[in-house]
Protein backbone atom coordinates (compact mmCIF):
# COMPACT_ATOMS: atom_id res chain seq x y z
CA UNK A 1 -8.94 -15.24 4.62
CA UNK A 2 -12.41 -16.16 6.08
CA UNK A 3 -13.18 -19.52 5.75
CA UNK A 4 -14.75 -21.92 9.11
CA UNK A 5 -12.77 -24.47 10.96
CA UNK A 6 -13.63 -27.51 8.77
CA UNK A 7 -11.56 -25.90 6.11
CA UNK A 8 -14.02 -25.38 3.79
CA UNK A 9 -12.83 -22.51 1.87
CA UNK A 10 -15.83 -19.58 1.40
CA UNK A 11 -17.08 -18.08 -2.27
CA UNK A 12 -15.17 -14.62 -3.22
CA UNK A 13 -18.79 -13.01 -2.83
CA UNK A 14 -18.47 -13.74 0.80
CA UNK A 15 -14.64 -12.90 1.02
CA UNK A 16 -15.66 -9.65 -0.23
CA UNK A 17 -18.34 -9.44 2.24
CA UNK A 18 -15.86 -10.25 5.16
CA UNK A 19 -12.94 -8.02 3.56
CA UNK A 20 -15.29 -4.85 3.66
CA UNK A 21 -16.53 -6.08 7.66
CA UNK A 22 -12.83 -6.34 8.64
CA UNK A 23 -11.35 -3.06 7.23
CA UNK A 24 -14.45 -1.42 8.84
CA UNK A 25 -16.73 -0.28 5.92
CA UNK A 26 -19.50 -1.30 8.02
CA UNK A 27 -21.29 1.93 8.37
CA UNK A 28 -22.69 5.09 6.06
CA UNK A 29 -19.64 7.47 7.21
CA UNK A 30 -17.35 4.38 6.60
CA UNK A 31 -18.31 3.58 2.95
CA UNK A 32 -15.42 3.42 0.23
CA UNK A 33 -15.80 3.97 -3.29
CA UNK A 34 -15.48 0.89 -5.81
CA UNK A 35 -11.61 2.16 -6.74
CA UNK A 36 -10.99 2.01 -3.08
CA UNK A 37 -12.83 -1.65 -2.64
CA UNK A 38 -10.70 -3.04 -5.59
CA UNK A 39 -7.42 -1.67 -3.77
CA UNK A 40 -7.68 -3.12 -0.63
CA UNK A 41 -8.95 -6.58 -2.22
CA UNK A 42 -6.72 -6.48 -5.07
CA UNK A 43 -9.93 -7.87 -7.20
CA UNK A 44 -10.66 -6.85 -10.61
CA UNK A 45 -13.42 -3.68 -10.81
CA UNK A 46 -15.87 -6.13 -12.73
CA UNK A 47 -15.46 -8.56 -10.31
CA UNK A 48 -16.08 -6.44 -7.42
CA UNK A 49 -18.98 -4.33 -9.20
CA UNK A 50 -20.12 -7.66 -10.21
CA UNK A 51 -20.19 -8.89 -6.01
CA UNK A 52 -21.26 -6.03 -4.72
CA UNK A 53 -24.44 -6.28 -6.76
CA UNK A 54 -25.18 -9.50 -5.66
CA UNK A 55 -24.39 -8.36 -1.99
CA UNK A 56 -27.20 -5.34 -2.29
CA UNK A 57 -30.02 -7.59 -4.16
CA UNK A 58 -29.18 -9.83 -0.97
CA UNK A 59 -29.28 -6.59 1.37
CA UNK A 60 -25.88 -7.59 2.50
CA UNK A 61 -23.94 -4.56 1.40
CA UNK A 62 -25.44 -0.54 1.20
CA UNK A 63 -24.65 2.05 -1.52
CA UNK A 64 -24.64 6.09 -0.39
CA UNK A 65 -23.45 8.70 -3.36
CA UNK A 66 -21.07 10.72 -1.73
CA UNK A 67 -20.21 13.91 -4.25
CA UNK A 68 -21.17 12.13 -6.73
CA UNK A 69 -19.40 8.84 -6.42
CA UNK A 70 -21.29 5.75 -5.03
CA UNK A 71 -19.58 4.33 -1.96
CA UNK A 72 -20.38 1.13 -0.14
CA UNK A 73 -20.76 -0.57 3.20
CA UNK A 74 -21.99 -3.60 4.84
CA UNK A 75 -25.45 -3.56 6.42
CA UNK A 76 -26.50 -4.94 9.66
CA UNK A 77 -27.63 -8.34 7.68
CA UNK A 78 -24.42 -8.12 6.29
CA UNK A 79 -22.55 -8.13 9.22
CA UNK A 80 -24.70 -10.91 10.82
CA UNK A 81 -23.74 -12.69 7.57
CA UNK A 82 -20.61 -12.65 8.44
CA UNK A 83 -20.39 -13.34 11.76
CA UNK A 84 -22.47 -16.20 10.88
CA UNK A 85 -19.33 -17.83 8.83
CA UNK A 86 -17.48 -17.07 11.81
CA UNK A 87 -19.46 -18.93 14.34
């Protein structure tokens, strides 16, 4: 779970964000598709479509279309997003 030391628990948004930094989906080559988001998160698909969304519009998380299937990753402001929860 990501959440800071005071125990303040963080919005799924951002526990999506941190899921996708920790299993690595941090680069082009390293997107996954939205079937394979929703199985390592065990979140609903409208959920998670519904997240990631928000997460591009904040340029958080990147979309490539890899044989015709959109994949996603988390961008550099992403990952500074998260390690800013971290820190």
């Amino acid at each position: 779970m990501c959440a800071v030391s005071s125990g303040f628990e963080v919005p799924e948004e951002l526990r999506l964000l941190c899921m996708l930094h920790n299993i690595g989906a941090t680069t082009p080559e390293k997107s996954l598709s939205l079937q394979e988001i929703c199985d390592w998160t065990t979140m609903e698909t409208s959920a998670v479509q519904s997240h990631l969304q928000n997460l591009m519009g904040h340029g958080y998380v990147g979309s490539i279309k890899t044989e015709g299937i959109d994949k996603y990753h988390v961008t550099l402001n992403g990952i500074r997003k998260v390690l800013s929860i971290y820190s």
